[in-house]
Each structure stands twice: as C-alpha cells, then as structure tokens.
Protein backbone atom coordinates (compact mmCIF):
# COMPACT_ATOMS: atom_id res chain seq x y z
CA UNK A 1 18.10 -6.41 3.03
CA UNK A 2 16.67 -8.86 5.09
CA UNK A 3 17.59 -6.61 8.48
CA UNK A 4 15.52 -3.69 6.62
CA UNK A 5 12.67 -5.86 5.70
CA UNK A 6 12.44 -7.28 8.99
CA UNK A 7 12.69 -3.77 10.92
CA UNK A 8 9.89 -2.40 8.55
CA UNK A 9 7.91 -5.58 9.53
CA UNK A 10 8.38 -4.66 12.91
CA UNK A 11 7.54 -0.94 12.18
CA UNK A 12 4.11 -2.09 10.52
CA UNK A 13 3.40 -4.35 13.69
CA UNK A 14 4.16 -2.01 16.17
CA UNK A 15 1.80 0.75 14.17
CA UNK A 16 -0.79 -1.63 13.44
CA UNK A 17 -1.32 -2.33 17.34
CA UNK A 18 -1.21 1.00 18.35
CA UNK A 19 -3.99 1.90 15.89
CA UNK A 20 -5.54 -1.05 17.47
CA UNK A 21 -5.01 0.04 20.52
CA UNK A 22 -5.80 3.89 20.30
CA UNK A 23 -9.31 2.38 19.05
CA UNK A 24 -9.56 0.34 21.96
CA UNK A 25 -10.32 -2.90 20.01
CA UNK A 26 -9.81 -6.00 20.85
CA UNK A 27 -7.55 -8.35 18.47
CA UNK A 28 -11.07 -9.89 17.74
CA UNK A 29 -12.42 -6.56 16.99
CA UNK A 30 -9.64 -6.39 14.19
CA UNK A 31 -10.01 -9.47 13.02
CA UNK A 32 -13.73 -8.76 12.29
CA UNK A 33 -13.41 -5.60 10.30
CA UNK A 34 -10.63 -6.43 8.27
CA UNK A 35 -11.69 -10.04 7.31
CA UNK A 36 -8.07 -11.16 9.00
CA UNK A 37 -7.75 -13.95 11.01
CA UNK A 38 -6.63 -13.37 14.64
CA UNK A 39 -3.69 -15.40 14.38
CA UNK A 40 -2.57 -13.42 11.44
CA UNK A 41 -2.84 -10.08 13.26
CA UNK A 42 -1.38 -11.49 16.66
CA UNK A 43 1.60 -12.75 14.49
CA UNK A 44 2.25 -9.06 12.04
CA UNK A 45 1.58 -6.99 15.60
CA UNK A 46 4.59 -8.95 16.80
CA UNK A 47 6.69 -8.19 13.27
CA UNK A 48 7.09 -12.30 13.30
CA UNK A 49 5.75 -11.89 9.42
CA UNK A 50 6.00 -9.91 6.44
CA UNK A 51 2.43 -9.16 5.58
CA UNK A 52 1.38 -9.19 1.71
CA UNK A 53 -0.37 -5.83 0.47
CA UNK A 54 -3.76 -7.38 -0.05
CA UNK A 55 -3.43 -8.26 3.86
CA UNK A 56 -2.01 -4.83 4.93
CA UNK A 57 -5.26 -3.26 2.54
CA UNK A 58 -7.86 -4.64 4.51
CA UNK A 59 -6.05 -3.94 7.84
CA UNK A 60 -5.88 -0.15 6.81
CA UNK A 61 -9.04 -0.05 5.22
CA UNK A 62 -10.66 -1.53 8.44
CA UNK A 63 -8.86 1.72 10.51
CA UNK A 64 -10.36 4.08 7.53
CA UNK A 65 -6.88 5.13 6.25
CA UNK A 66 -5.12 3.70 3.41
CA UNK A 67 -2.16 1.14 2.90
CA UNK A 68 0.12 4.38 2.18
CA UNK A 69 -0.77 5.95 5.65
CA UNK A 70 -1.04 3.10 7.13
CA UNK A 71 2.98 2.58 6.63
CA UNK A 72 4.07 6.29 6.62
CA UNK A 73 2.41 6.26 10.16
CA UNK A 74 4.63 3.52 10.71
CA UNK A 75 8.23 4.76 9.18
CA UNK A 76 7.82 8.15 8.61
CA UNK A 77 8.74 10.82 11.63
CA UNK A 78 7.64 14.30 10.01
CA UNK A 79 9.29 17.18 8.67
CA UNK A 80 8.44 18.75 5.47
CA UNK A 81 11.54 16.89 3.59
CA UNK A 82 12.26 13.59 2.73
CA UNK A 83 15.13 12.26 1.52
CA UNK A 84 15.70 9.56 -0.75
CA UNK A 85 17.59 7.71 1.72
CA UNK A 86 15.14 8.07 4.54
CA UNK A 87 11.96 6.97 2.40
CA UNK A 88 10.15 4.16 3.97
CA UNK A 89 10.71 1.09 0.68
CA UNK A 90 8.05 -1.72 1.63
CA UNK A 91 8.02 -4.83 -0.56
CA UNK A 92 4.97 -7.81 -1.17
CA UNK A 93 6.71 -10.77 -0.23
CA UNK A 94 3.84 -12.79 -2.26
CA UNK A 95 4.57 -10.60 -5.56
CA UNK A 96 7.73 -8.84 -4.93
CA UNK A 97 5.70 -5.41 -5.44
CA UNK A 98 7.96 -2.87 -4.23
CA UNK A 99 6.25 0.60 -3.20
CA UNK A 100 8.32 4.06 -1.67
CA UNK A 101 6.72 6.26 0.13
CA UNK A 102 7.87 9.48 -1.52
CA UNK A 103 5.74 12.12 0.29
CA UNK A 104 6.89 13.92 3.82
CA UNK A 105 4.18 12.99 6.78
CA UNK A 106 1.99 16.47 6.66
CA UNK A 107 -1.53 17.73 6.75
CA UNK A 108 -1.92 17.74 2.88
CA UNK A 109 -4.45 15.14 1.74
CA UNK A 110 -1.76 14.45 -1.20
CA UNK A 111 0.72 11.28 -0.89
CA UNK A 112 3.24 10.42 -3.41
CA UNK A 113 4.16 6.71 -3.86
CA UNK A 114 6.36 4.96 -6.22
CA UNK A 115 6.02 1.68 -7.61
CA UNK A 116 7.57 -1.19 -8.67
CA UNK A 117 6.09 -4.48 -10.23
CA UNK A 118 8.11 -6.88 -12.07
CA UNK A 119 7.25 -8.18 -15.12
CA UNK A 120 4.40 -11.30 -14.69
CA UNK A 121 3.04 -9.92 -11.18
CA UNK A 122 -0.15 -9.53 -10.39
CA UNK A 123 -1.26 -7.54 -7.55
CA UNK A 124 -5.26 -7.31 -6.08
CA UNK A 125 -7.02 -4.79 -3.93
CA UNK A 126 -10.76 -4.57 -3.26
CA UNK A 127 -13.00 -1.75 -3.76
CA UNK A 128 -12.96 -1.35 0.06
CA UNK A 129 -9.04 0.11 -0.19
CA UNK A 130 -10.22 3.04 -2.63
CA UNK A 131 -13.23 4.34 -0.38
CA UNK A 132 -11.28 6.90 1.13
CA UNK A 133 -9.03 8.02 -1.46
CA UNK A 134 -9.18 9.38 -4.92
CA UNK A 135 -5.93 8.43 -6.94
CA UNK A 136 -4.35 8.92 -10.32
CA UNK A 137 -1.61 6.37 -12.09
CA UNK A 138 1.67 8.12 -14.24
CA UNK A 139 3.71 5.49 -15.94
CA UNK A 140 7.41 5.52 -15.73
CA UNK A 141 8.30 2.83 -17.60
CA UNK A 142 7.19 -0.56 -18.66
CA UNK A 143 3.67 -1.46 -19.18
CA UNK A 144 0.57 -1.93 -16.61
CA UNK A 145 -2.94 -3.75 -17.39
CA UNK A 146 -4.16 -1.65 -14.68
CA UNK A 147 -8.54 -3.40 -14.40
CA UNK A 148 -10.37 -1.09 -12.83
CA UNK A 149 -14.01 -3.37 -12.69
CA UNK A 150 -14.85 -4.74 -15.63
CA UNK A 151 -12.56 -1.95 -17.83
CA UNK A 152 -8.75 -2.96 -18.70
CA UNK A 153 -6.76 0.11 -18.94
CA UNK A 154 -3.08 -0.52 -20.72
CA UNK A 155 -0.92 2.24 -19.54
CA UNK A 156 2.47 2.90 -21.28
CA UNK A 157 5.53 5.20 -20.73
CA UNK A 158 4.01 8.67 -20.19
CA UNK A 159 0.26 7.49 -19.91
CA UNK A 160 -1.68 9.15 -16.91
CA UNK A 161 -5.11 7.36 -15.36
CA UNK A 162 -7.04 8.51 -13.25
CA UNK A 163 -9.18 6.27 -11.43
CA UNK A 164 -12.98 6.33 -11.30
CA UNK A 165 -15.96 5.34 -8.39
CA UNK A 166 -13.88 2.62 -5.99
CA UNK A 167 -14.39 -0.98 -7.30
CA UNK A 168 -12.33 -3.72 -7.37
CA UNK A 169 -8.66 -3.15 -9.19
CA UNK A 170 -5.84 -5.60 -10.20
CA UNK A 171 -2.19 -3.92 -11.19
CA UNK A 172 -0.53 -6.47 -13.70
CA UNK A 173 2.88 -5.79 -15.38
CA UNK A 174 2.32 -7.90 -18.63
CA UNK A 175 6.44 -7.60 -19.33
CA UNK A 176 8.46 -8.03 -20.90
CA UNK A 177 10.02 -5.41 -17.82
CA UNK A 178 8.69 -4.45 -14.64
CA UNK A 179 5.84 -1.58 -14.81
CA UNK A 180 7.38 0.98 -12.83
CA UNK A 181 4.68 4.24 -11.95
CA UNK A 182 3.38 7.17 -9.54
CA UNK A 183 0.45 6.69 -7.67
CA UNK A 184 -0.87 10.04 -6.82
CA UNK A 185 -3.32 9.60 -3.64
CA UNK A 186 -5.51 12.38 -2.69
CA UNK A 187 -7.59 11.78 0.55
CA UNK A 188 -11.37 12.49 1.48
C-alpha cells in the first residue's frame, strides 16, 4: 500500500508542476495563490510527501479546478470506462479520508467520487474549493455532520444534500462507523 500511496504522491507532484508549469508560474507564484508555502510545493512537486486534502484544495483551487480534477488529471488516462481496478484511490494522511475517483476523464462537467471517512474524522475545506463547482452528497452508509456555514446537516443511509452558495464546509463522521457517501460534482 505504501508503493501505491507513494506512486500517487508522485502522480499528484508531477501534475501539480506541470499545471504550474503550463501557467508559466513561478514556485513563488504558487505559493502566493494557494496560501502554500514554497517549501511545501517544492517538496509535493517532487512526490517526497503525501499532501493532506485541505493542502491539495487550495493548490487546485489556486489553478481554478477542483481537488477531483486536480487528481484525475493526475491518474486518470481517458477512455469512456473505468474500471474498478484502475480508479485512482487517494487517501488524507492527516485524517485517513479515503476518496475514488469513480468517473472516466471526459468533457462532461459531471465527476463521480466516492468517499470514505472513518468514524471521529474531521475533514475542512474553505469556501474557495466550492467556487467552481456545484455538488450534491448521497449517503451510503454511516452518518455525516456535513456544516455547510453556520447550518449542520446530519445525513443518514439514503439521505441526499445538495449543497448551497460556496462557504466554508467541514465533513465529520460522528461514528460509531465510518460515513461512507457519493459526492456528485458538477462544474461551472
């Protein structure tokens, strides 16, 4: 697991500079639009870390995609079907948030992602991560205190949210078992 985790790291890096790159920013530039220290970015480019979600947000965010394209750009080679096997799993090494790309790299603004957040962990994204996306929430099991602002939503088995104006959000699985649900990402 550790090989896998490592060669996604890798993956992330290596996409991360070329959209650097393709921009022609500097690693300065980067680090000034995405609130991310130089070092930081010098260090995931490289695929020397495993970079936490909130980190990988505000790097996609500051490229105007989101943290889904962000690593299907990086894992994801095209074709129209994606199997199980070959869909890109990326976990939080802060929260052990585990999210699978389930969606084929197309031209449809729709993206399919899985995820999986065991029981106790809390996971944070800024307002900044939903301004380019509109996105919906389908339990699968378990339970989410999904905040959304100021407004705590409690999603259970079945439950479908979708999500208003982009504002701050935290996921938390209260437990007792991991909250385990689709996020359904349409793009601007």
């Amino acid at each position: 697991m550790d090989d896998i985790a490592n060669d996604i790291s890798s993956s992330i890096g290596r996409r991360i500079h070329a959209e650097r790159v393709v921009r022609s920013w500097s690693l300065a530039e980067l680090a000034e639009r995405s609130d991310v220290s130089k070092a930081m970015l010098s260090t995931i480019e490289r695929g020397m870390t495993s970079p936490t979600a909130a980190l990988l947000v505000r790097i996609a965010a500051a490229f105007g995609m989101t943290l889904s394209t962000l690593i299907a750009r990086a894992e994801l080679q095209g074709g129209g079907l994606l199997r199980e096997r070959d869909q890109p799993v990326w976990s939080d090494p802060a929260t052990g948030y585990v999210r699978r790309h389930l969606s084929p790299v197309s031209d449809m603004p729709l993206e399919l992602i899985r995820v999986q957040l065991p029981a106790g962990a809390k996971v944070s994204f800024p307002a900044a991560s939903y301004a380019f996306i509109r996105q919906q929430i389908w339990m699968i099991s378990g339970r989410l205190e999904f905040t959304e602002g100021e407004i705590v939503h409690r999603l259970e088995p079945g439950d479908c949210l979708a999500l208003g104006a982009p504002s701050d959000c935290v996921f938390h699985a209260p437990g007792p078992d991991a909250a385990d649900y689709l996020v359904a990402l349409a793009r601007s």
